[in-house]
Protein backbone atom coordinates (compact mmCIF):
# COMPACT_ATOMS: atom_id res chain seq x y z
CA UNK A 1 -177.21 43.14 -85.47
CA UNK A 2 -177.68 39.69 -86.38
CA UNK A 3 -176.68 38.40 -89.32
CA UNK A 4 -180.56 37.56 -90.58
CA UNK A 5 -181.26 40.77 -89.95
CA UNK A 6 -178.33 42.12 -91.96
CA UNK A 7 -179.07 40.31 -94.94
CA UNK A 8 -183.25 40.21 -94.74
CA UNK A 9 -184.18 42.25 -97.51
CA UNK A 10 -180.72 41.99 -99.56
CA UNK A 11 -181.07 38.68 -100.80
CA UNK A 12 -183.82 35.67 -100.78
CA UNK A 13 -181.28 32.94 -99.02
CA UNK A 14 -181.80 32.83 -95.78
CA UNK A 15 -178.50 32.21 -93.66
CA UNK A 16 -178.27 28.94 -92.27
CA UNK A 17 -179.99 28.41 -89.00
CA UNK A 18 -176.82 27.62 -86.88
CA UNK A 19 -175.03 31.04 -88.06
CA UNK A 20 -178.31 33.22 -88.02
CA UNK A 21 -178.56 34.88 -84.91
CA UNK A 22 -174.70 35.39 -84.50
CA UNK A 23 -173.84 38.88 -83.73
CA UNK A 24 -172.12 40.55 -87.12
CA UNK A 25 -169.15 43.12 -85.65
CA UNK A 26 -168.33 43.73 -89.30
CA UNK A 27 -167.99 43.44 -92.79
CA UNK A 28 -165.55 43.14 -95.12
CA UNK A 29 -164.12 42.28 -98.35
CA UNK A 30 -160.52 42.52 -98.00
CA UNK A 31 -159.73 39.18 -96.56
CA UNK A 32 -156.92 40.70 -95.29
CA UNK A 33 -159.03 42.86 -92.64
CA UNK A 34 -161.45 40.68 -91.43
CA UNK A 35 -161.70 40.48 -87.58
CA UNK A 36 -163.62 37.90 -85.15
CA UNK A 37 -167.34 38.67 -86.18
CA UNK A 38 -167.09 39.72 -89.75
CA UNK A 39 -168.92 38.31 -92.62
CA UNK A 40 -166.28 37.86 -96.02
CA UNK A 41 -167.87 39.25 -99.13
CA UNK A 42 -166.33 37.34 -102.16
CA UNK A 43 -166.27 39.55 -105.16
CA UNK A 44 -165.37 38.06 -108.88
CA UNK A 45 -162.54 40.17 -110.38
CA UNK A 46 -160.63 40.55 -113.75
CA UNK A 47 -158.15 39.48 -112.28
CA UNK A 48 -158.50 37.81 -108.96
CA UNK A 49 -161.03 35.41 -108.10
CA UNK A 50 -162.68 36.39 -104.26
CA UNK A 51 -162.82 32.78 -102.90
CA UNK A 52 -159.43 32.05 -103.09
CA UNK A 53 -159.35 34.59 -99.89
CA UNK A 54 -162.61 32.66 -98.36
CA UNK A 55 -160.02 30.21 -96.52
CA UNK A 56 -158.17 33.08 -94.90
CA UNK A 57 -161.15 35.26 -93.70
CA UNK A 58 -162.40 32.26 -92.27
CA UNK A 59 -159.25 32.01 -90.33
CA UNK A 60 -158.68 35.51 -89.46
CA UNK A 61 -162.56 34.76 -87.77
CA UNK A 62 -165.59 35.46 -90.50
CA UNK A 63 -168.88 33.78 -89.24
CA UNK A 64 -169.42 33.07 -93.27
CA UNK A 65 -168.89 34.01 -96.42
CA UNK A 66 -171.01 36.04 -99.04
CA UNK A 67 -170.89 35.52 -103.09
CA UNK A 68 -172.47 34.96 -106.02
CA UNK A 69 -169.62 32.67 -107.19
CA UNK A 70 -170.67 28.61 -106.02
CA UNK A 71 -168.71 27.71 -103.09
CA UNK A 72 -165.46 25.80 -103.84
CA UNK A 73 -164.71 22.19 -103.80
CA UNK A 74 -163.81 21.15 -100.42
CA UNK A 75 -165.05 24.56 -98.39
CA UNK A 76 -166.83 23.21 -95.69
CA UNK A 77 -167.38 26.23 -93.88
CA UNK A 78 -170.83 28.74 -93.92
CA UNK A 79 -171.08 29.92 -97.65
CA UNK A 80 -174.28 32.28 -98.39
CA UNK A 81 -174.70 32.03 -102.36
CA UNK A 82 -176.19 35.26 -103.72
CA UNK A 83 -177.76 36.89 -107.15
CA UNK A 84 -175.47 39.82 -107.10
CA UNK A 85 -172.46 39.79 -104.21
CA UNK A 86 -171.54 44.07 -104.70
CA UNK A 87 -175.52 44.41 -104.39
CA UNK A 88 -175.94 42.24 -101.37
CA UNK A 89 -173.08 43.93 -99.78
CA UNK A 90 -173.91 47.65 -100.57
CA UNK A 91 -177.79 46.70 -98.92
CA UNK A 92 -176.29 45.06 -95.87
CA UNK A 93 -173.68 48.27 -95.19
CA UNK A 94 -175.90 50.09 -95.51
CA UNK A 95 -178.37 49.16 -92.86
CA UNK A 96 -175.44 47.97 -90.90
CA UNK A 97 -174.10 51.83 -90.47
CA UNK A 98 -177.75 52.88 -89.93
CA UNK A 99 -179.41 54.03 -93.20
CA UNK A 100 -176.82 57.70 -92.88
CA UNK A 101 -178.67 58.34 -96.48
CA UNK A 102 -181.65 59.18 -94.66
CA UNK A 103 -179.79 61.45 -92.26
CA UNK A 104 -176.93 63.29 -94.69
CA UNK A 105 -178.23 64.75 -97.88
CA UNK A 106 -176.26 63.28 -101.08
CA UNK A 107 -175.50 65.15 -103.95
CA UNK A 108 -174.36 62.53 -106.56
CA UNK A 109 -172.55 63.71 -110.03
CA UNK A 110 -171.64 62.45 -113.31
CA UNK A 111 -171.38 62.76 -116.45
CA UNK A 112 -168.18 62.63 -118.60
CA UNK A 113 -166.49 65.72 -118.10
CA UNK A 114 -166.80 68.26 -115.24
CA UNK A 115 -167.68 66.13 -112.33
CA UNK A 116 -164.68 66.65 -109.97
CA UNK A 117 -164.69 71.01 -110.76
CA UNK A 118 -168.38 71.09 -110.42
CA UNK A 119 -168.35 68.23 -107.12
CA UNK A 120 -165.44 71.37 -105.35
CA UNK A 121 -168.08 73.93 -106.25
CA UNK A 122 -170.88 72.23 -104.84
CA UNK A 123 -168.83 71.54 -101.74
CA UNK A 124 -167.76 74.99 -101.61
CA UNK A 125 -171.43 76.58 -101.80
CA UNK A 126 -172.51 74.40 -98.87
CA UNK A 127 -169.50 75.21 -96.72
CA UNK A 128 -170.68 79.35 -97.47
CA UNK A 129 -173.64 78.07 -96.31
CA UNK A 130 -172.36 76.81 -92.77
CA UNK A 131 -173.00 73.49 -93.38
CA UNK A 132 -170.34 70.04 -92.46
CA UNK A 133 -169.91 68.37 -95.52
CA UNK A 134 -167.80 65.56 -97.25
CA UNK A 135 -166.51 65.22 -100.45
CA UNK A 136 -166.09 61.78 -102.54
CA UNK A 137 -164.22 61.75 -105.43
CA UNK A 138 -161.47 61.28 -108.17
CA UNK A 139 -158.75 64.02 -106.34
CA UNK A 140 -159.57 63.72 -102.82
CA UNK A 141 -162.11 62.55 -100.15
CA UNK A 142 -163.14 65.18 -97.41
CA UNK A 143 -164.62 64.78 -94.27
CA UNK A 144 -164.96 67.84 -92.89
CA UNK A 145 -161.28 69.68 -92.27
CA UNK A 146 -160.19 65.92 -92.84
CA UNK A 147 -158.56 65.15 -96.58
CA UNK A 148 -157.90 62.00 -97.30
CA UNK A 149 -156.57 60.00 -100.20
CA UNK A 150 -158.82 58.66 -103.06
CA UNK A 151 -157.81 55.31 -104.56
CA UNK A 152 -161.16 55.32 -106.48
CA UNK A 153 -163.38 57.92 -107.99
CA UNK A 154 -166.42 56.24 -105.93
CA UNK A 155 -165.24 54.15 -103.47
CA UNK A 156 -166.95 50.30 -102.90
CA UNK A 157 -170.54 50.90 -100.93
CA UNK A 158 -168.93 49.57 -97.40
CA UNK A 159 -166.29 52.32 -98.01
CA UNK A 160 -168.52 54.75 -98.75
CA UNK A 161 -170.97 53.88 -95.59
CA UNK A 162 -167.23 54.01 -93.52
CA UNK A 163 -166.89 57.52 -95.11
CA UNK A 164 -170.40 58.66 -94.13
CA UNK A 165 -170.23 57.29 -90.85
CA UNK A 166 -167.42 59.30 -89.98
CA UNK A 167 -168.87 62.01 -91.21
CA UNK A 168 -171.87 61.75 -89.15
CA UNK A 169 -169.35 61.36 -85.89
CA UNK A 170 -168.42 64.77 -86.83
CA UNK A 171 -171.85 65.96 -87.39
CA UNK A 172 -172.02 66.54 -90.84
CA UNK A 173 -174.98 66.83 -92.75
CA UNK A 174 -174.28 67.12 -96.46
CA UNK A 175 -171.92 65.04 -98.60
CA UNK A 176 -171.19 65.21 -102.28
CA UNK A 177 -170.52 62.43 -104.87
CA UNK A 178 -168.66 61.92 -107.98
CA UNK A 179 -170.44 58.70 -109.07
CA UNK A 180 -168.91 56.82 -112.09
CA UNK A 181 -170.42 54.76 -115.03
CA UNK A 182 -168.14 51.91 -113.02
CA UNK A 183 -169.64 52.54 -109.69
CA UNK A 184 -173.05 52.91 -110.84
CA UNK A 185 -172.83 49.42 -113.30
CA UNK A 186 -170.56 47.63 -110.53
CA UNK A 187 -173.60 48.57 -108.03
CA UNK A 188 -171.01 50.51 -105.83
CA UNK A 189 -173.82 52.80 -104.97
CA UNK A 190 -177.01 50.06 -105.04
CA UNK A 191 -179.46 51.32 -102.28
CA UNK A 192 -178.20 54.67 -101.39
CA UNK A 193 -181.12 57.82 -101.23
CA UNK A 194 -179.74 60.81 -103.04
CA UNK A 195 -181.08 63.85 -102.45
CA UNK A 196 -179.71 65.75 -105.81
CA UNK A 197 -178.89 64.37 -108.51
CA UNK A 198 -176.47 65.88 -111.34
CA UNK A 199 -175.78 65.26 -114.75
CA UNK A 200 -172.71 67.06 -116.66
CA UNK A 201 -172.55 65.91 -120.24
CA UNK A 202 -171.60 62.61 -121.87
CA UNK A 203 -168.91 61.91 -124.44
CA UNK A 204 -166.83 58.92 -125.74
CA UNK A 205 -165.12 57.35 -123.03
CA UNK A 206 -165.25 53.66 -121.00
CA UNK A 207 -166.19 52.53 -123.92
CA UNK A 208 -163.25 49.05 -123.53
CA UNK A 209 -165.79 48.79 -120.16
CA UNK A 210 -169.82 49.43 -121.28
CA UNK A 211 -168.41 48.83 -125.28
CA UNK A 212 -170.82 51.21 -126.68
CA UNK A 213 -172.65 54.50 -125.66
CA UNK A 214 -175.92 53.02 -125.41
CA UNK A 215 -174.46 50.63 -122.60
CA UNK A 216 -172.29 53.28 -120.99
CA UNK A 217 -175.56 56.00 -120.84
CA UNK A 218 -177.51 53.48 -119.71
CA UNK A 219 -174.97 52.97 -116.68
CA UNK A 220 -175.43 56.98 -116.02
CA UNK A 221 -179.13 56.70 -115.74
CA UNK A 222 -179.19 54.65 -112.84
CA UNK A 223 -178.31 57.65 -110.83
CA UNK A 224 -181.75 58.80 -112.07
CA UNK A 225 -183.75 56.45 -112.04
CA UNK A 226 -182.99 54.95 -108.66
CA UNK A 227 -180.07 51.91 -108.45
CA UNK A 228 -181.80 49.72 -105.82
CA UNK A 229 -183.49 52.48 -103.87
CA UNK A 230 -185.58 55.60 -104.83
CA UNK A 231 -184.81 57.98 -107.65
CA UNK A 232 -183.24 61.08 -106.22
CA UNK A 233 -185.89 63.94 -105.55
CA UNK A 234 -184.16 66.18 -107.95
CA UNK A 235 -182.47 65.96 -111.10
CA UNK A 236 -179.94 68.67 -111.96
CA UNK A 237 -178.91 68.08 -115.74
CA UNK A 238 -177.62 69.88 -118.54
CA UNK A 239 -180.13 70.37 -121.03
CA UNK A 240 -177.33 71.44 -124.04
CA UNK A 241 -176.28 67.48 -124.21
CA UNK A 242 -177.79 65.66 -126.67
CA UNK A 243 -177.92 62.85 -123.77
CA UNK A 244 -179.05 64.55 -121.33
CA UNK A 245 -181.69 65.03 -122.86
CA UNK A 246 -183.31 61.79 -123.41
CA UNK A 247 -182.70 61.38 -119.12
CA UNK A 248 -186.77 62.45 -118.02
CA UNK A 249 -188.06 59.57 -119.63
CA UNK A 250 -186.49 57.95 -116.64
CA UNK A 251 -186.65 61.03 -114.09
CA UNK A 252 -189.81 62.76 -115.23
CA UNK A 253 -192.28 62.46 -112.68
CA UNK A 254 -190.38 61.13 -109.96
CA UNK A 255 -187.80 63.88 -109.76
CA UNK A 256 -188.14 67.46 -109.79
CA UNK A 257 -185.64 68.11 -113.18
CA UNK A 258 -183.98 71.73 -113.29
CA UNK A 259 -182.56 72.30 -116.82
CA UNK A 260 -179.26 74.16 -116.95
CA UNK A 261 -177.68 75.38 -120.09
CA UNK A 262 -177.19 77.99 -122.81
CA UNK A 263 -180.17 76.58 -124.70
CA UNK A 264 -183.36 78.97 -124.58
CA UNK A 265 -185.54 76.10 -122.82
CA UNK A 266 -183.12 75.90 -119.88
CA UNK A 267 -184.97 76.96 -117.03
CA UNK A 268 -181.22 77.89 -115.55
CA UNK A 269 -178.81 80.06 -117.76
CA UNK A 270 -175.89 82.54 -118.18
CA UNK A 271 -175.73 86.31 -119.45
CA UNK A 272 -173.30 88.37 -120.31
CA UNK A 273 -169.90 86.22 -119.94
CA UNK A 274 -167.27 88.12 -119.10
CA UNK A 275 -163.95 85.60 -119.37
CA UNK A 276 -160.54 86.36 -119.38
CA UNK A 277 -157.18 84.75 -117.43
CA UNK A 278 -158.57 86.08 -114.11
CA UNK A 279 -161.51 84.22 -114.41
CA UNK A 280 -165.53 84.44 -115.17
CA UNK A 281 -167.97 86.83 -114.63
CA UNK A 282 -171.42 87.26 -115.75
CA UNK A 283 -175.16 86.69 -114.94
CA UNK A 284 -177.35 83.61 -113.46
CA UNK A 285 -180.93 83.90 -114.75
CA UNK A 286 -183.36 81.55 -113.23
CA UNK A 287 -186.87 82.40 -113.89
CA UNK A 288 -187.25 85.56 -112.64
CA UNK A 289 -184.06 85.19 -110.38
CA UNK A 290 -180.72 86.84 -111.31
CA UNK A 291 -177.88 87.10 -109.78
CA UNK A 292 -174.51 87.72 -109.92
CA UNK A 293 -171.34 85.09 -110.10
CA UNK A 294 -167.35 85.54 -110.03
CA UNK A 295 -165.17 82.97 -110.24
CA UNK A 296 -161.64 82.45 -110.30
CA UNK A 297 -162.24 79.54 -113.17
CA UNK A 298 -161.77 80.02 -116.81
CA UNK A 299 -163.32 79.29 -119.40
CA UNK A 300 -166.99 78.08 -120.90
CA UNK A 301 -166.96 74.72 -119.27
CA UNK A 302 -166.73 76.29 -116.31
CA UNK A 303 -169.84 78.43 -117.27
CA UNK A 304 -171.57 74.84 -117.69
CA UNK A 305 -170.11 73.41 -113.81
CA UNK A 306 -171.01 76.39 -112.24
CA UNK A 307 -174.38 75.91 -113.58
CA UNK A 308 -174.92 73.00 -112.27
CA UNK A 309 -173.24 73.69 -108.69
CA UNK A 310 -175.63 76.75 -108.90
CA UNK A 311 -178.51 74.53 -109.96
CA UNK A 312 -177.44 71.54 -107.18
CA UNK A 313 -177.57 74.70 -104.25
CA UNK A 314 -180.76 75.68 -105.20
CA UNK A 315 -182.25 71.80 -104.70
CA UNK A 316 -180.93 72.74 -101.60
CA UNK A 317 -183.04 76.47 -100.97
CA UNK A 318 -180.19 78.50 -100.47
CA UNK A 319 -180.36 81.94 -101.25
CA UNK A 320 -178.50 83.37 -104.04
CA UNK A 321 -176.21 85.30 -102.02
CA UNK A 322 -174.81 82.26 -100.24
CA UNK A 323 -174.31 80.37 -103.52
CA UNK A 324 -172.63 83.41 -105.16
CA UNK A 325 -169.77 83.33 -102.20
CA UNK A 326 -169.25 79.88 -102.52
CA UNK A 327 -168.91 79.77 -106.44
CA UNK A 328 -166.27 82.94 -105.39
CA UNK A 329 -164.27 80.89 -102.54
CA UNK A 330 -163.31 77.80 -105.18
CA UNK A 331 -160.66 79.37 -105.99
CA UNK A 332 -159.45 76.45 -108.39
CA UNK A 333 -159.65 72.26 -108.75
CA UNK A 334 -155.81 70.83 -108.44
CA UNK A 335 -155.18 69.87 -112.13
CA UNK A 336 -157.93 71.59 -114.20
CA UNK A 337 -156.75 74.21 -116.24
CA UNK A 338 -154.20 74.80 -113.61
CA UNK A 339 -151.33 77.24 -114.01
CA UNK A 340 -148.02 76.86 -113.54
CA UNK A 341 -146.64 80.72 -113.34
CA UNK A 342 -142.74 81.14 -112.71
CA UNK A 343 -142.89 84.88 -113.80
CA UNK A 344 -142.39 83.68 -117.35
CA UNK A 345 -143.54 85.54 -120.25
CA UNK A 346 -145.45 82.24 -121.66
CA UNK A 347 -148.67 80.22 -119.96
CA UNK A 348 -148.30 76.64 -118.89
CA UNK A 349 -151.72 74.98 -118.07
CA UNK A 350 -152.13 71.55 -116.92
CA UNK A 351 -155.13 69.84 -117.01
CA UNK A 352 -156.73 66.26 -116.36
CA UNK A 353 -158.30 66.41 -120.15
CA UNK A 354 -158.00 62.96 -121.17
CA UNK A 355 -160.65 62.41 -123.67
CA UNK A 356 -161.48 63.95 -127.25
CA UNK A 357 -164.01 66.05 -125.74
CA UNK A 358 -162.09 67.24 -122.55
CA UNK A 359 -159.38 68.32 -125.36
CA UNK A 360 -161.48 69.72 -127.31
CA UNK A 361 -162.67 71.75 -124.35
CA UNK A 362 -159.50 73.08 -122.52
CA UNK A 363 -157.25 73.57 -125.96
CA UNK A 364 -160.94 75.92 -127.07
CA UNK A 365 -160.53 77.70 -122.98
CA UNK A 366 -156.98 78.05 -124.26
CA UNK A 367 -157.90 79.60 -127.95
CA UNK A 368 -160.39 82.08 -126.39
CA UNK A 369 -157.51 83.32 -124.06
CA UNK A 370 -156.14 84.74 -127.24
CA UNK A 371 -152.37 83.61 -127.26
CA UNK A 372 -150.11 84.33 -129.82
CA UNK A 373 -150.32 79.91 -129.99
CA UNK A 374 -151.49 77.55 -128.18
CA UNK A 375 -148.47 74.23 -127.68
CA UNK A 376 -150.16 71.27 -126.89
CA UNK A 377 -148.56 67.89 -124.85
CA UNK A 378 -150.40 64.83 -124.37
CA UNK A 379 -150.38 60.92 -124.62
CA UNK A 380 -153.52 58.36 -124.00
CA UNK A 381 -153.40 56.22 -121.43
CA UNK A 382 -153.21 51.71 -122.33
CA UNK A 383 -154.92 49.65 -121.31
CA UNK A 384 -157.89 51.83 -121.94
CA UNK A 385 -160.66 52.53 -124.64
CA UNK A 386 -158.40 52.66 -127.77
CA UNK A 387 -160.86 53.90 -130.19
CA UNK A 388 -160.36 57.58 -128.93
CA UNK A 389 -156.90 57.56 -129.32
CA UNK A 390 -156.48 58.72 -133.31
CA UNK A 391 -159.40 60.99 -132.39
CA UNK A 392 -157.66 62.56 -129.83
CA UNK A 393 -154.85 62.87 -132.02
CA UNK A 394 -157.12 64.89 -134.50
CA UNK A 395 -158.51 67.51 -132.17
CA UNK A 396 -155.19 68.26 -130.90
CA UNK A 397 -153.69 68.74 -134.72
CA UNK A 398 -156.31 70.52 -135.80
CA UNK A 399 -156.77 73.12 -132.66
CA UNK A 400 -153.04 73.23 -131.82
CA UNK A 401 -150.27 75.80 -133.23
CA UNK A 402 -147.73 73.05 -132.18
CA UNK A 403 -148.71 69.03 -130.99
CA UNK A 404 -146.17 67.09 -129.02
CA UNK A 405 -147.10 63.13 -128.68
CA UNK A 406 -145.91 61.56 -125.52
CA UNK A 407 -146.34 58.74 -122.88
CA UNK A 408 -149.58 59.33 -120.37
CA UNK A 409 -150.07 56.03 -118.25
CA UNK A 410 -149.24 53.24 -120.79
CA UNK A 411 -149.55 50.32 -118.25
CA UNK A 412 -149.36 47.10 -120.07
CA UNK A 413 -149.22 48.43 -123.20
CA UNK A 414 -146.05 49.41 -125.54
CA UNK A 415 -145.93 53.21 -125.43
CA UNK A 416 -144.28 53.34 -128.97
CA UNK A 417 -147.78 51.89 -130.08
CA UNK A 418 -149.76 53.79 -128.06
CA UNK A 419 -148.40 56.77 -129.90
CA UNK A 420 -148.90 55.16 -133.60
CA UNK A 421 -152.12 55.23 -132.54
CA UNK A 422 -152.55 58.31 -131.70
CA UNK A 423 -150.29 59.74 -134.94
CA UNK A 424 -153.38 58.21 -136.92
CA UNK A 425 -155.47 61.23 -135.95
CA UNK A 426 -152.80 63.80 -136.16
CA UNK A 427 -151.37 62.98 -139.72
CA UNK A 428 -155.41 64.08 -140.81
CA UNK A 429 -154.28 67.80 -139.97
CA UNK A 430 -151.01 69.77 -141.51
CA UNK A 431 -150.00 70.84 -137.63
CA UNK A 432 -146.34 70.38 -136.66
CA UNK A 433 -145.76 67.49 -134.26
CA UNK A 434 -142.92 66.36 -132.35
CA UNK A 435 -143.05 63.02 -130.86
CA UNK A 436 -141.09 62.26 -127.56
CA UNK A 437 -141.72 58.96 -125.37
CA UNK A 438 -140.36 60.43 -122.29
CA UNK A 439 -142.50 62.75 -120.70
CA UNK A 440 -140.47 64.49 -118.78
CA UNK A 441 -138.34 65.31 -121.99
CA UNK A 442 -141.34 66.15 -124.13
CA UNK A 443 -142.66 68.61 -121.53
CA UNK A 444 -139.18 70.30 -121.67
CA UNK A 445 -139.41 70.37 -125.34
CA UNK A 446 -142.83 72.19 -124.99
CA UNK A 447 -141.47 75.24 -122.66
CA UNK A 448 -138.22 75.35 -124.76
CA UNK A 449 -140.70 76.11 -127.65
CA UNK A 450 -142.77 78.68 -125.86
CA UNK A 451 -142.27 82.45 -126.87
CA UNK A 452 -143.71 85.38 -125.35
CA UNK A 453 -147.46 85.23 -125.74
CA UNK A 454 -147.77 81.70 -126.19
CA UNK A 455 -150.15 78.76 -123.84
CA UNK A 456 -148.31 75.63 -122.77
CA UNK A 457 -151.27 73.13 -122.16
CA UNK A 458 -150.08 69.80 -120.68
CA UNK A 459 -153.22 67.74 -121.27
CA UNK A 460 -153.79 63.98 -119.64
CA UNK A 461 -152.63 63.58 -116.30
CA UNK A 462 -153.60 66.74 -114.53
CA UNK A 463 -153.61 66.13 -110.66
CA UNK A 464 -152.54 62.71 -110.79
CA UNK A 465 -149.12 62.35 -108.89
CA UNK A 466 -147.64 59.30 -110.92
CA UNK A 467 -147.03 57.30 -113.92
CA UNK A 468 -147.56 53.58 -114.45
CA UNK A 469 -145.74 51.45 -116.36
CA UNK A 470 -146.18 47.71 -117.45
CA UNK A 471 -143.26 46.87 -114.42
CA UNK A 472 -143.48 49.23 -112.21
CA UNK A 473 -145.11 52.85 -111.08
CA UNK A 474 -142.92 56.25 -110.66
CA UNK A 475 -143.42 59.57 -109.28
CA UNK A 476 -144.19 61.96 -111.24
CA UNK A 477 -146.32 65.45 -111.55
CA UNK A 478 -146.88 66.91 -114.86
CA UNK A 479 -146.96 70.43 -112.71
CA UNK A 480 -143.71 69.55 -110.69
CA UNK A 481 -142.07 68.74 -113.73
CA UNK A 482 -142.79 71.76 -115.72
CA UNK A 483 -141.83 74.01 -112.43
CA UNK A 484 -138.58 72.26 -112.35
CA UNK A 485 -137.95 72.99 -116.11
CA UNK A 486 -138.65 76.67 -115.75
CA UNK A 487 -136.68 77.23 -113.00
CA UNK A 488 -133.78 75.88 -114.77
CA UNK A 489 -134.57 78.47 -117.52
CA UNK A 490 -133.90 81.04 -114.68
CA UNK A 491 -137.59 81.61 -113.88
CA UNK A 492 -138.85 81.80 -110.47
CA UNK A 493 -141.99 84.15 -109.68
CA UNK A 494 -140.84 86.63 -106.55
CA UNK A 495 -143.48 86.40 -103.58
CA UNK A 496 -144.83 89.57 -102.49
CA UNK A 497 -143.04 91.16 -100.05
């Protein structure tokens, strides 16, 4: 492909006559991986600036470079100026790997809360269904039997086209999508065809990013309305959320919108939940359609992302049967609402809940589990939206027997303060609180308080497998951790025989 054809359509500068016809082998923009052939996409950053790399892709062989940033004083080599760089780059990958949207069917998801549980589910109801997939998202990508590690929740668009293109090597057909409110305002995913389209809920979060909800639901609604290519041809959202709601002004008429909820107008809903520690049980009702579901999962957000998985398999025309098994084979999503059982007479629980809502949500899964209490451990993250920390802090105090206040990923930021911050909320409830820096230590403190009866829930971090400081980033695994600590109280669960 030449290089006018890779960029005819992406951007109105045409590349200069002596470069035009040369044969593009590749893109990139990682200076560091450029090869003879490539064109250099030069991104602005928060904290790097793209064209100081222009120099070395140059060397390491790009035919030119690609940016909306002017070229630099004293670059005398091929610079293509352009309106939006990510944009430019996510149209030419795309029709450089061969337009794989048209060929695998996308499921995109997001939403706040629930895209990574309900993304597994989906997965899992196209696998009953015999079908290759991949998977995209904040735990894991998946390319068939192939896991690989996720740096990003949605990768850039040239990653992404890698990850379908190796999908399609393996003959896959289906892949599903977390999609952030970053990726979809950052135009990781400008240009792409989705097939299904899915909408979980929105809640305060991002908000040091889009700065207010208006800005950050207007980010989600790209995925509906079509970010550089064609809205997707159905619309899966939750009609219970107050913002999902106000999404067919965008979608109406150009997708096909299945409602799912608990609301009476949801054209998708649930009967007769049956929920304990083992998991869910109870009835799909669609129209005159019902059906059956069992799941390992707990809890009433679960009802909601297996509702939409449910609702996301049917864009698809599978039979209820099918989507019944694969709802029953995920059998759980690495850190949400995931145990930690050493045969103790106490329930530990980790999950990724890192917003006022997510808390809200797992210490509620926790109350309707009926524990004698329910011991809650969290910290905020810095370097983040700090406006939910005292509210954070106020959920947890008033829904919690017993609230310890520790470290989650403080970055840049102080810790100590971090936690102030978060004590703002908690003083507004008469809860006890214990406040312990060291995470490690406070999750000891948490089991050491545990009686019989009682629900550990170790809220923030969930499947992440580190911690990040201002200087430097450790190992560590809120689920490891708390293992460790009961085994050194002389716990250990005995495998069957």
């Amino acid at each position: 492909m030449t290089l006018r054809e890779l960029l005819a359509g992406a951007t109105p500068v045409s590349p200069p006559e002596s470069i035009a016809d040369a044969d593009v082998r590749g893109l990139e923009y990682d200076s560091r991986r450029v090869e003879p052939g490539c064109v250099f996409f030069a991104f602005p950053g928060a904290r790097v600036d793209g064209r100081e790399f222009a120099a070395q892709a140059i060397a390491n062989g790009a035919i030119a470079v690609v940016s909306e940033l002017p070229q630099p004083e004293g670059f005398d080599r091929p610079w293509i100026r352009v309106e939006h760089g990510r944009q430019t780059l996510a149209l030419a990958a795309r029709k450089f790997y061969g337009n794989l949207d048209e060929k695998i069917a996308l499921t995109g998801i997001t939403g706040t809360n629930g895209k990574t549980t309900t993304s597994f589910l989906i997965d899992s109801i196209l696998r009953a269904a015999g079908k290759t997939t991949g998977l995209v998202g904040t735990i894991e990508y998946r390319l068939g039997p192939e896991i690989l590690p996720a740096p990003n929740t949605t990768p850039e668009s040239l990653d992404v086209q890698r990850l379908l293109s190796r999908l399609d090597q393996i003959g896959g057909t289906h892949a599903t999508m977390e999609i952030s409110s970053h990726a979809l305002a950052l135009g990781r995913i400008y240009g792409l065809q989705f097939h299904t389209a899915v909408f979980t809920n929105l809640t305060r979060d991002h908000l040091d990013f889009h700065g207010t909800m208006e800005d950050y639901f207007a980010a989600k609604r790209l995925l509906f309305t079509g970010s550089g290519g064609p809205p997707p041809r159905y619309a899966v959202v939750n009609r219970d959320d107050e913002w999902g709601r106000k999404l067919p002004a965008g979608a109406q008429g150009q997708s096909e919108v299945l409602w799912y909820g608990f609301s009476a107008d949801a054209r998708l809903k649930p009967r007769h939940i049956h929920s304990s520690f083992n998991g869910l049980r109870f009835e799909i009702v669609h129209d005159k359609i019902r059906f059956e579901i069992r799941s390992p999962l707990i809890g009433k957000i679960n009802v909601y992302n297996i509702l939409a998985a449910c609702g996301a398999g049917m864009t698809y025309q599978l039979p209820p049967e099918v989507i019944s098994r694969g709802i029953a084979a995920c059998t759980g999503v690495p850190g949400r609402f995931e145990r930690v059982d050493e045969g103790q007479p106490f329930a530990v629980v980790v999950d990724y809940s890192h917003t006022d809502d997510a808390l809200k949500n797992a210490i509620s899964v926790a109350r309707n589990l009926n524990p004698k209490r329910v011991i809650t451990v969290f910290g905020c993250g810095g370097d983040r939206d700090r406006t939910k920390r005292p509210i954070m802090g106020q959920v947890a105090a008033e829904l919690s027997d017993l609230v310890i206040v520790t470290s989650d990923n403080p970055r840049s930021e102080d810790p100590l303060q971090i936690i102030n911050d978060v004590m703002v909320g908690v003083r507004r409830a008469d809860t006890r609180t214990i406040v312990e820096p060291d995470r490690a230590a406070a999750i000891r403190k948490a089991i050491e308080q545990a009686n019989g009866g009682d629900l550990v829930l170790i809220a923030g971090k969930g499947h992440e497998t580190y911690q990040i400081f201002r200087d430097r980033t450790i190992h560590f695994d809120d689920r490891e951790v708390a293992r460790g600590v009961l085994r050194g109280f002389g716990f250990q669960k005995k495998e069957p025989a």
